[in-house]
Protein backbone atom coordinates (compact mmCIF):
# COMPACT_ATOMS: atom_id res chain seq x y z
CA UNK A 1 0.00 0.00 0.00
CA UNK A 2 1.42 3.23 -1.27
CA UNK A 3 1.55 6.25 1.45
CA UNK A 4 0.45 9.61 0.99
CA UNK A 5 3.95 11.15 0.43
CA UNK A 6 3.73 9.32 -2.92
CA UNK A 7 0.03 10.38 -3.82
CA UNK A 8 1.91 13.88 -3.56
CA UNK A 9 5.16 13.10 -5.67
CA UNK A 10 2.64 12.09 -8.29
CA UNK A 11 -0.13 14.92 -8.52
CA UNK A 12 1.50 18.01 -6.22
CA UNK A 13 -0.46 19.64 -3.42
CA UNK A 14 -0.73 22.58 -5.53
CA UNK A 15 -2.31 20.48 -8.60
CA UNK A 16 -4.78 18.91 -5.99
CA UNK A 17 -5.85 22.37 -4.19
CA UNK A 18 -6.71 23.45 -7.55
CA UNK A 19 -9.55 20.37 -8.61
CA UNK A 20 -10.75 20.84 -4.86
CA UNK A 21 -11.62 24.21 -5.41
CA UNK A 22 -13.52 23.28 -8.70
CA UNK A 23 -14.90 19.79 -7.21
CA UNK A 24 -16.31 22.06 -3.96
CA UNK A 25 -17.78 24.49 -6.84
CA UNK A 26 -18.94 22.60 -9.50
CA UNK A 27 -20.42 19.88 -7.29
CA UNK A 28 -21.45 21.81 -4.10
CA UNK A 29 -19.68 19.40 -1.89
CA UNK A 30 -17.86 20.25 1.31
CA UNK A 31 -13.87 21.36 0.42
CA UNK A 32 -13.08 17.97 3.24
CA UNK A 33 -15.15 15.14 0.80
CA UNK A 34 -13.53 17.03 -2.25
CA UNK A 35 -10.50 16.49 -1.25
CA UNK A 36 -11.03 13.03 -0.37
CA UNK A 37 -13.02 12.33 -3.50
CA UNK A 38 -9.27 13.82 -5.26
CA UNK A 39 -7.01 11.97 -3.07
CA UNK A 40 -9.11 8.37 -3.86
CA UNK A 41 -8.87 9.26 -7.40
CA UNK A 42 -5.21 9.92 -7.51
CA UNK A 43 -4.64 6.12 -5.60
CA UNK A 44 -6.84 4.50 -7.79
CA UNK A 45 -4.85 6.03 -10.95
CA UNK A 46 -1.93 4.75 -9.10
CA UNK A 47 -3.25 1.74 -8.50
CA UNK A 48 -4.44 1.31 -12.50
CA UNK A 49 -0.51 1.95 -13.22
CA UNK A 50 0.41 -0.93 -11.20
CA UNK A 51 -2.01 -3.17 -12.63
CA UNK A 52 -1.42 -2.38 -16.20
CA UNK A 53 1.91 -3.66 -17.37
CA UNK A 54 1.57 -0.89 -20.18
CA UNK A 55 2.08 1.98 -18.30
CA UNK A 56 4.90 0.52 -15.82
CA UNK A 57 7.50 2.74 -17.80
CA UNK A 58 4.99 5.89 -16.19
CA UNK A 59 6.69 8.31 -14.47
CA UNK A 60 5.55 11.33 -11.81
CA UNK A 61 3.60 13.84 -11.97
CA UNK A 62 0.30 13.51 -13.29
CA UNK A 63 -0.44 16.18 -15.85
CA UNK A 64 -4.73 15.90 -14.98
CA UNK A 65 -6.71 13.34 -13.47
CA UNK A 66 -8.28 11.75 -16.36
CA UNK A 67 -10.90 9.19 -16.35
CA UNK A 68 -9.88 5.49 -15.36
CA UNK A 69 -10.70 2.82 -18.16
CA UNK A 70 -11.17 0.30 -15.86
CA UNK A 71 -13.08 -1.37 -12.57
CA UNK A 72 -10.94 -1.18 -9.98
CA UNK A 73 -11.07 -3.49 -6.42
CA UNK A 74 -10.98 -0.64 -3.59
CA UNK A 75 -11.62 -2.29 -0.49
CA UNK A 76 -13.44 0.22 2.44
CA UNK A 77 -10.16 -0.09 4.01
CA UNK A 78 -7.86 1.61 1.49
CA UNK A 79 -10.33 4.15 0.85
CA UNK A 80 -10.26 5.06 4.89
CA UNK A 81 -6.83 4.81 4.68
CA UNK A 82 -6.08 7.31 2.25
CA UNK A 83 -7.97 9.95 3.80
């Protein structure tokens, strides 16, 4: 399980503030579940790059969070865990 030093060495606090902002705007949720809802996003990218052999040659940052192509298993437990 990755820690949250590496969630920012891939997408920067800066980067992150700035989607919160527009999450909390756009959405009309609180700036605390935006930033979870960015921060679960950002693992489960993560965790996409660790599943797909393709994209093992990745390398930090993140430009944008883009969509993910694929189900991913997030257990409740992760998902506490990175907030």
């Amino acid at each position: 399980m990755m820690d949250l030093e590496q969630i920012d060495l891939w997408f920067p606090q800066q980067q992150q503030q700035q989607i919160i902002k527009n999450v909390s705007a756009r959405v009309g949720s609180t700036h605390t579940r935006a930033e979870y809802f960015v921060r679960l996003w950002i693992y489960l990218m993560l965790k996409q790059i660790e599943l797909d052999s393709t994209n093992c040659q990745k390398q930090p940052p993140f430009q944008a969070l883009v969509p993910i192509p694929n189900t991913i298993s997030c257990s409740h437990r992760e998902a506490a865990w990175m907030i």
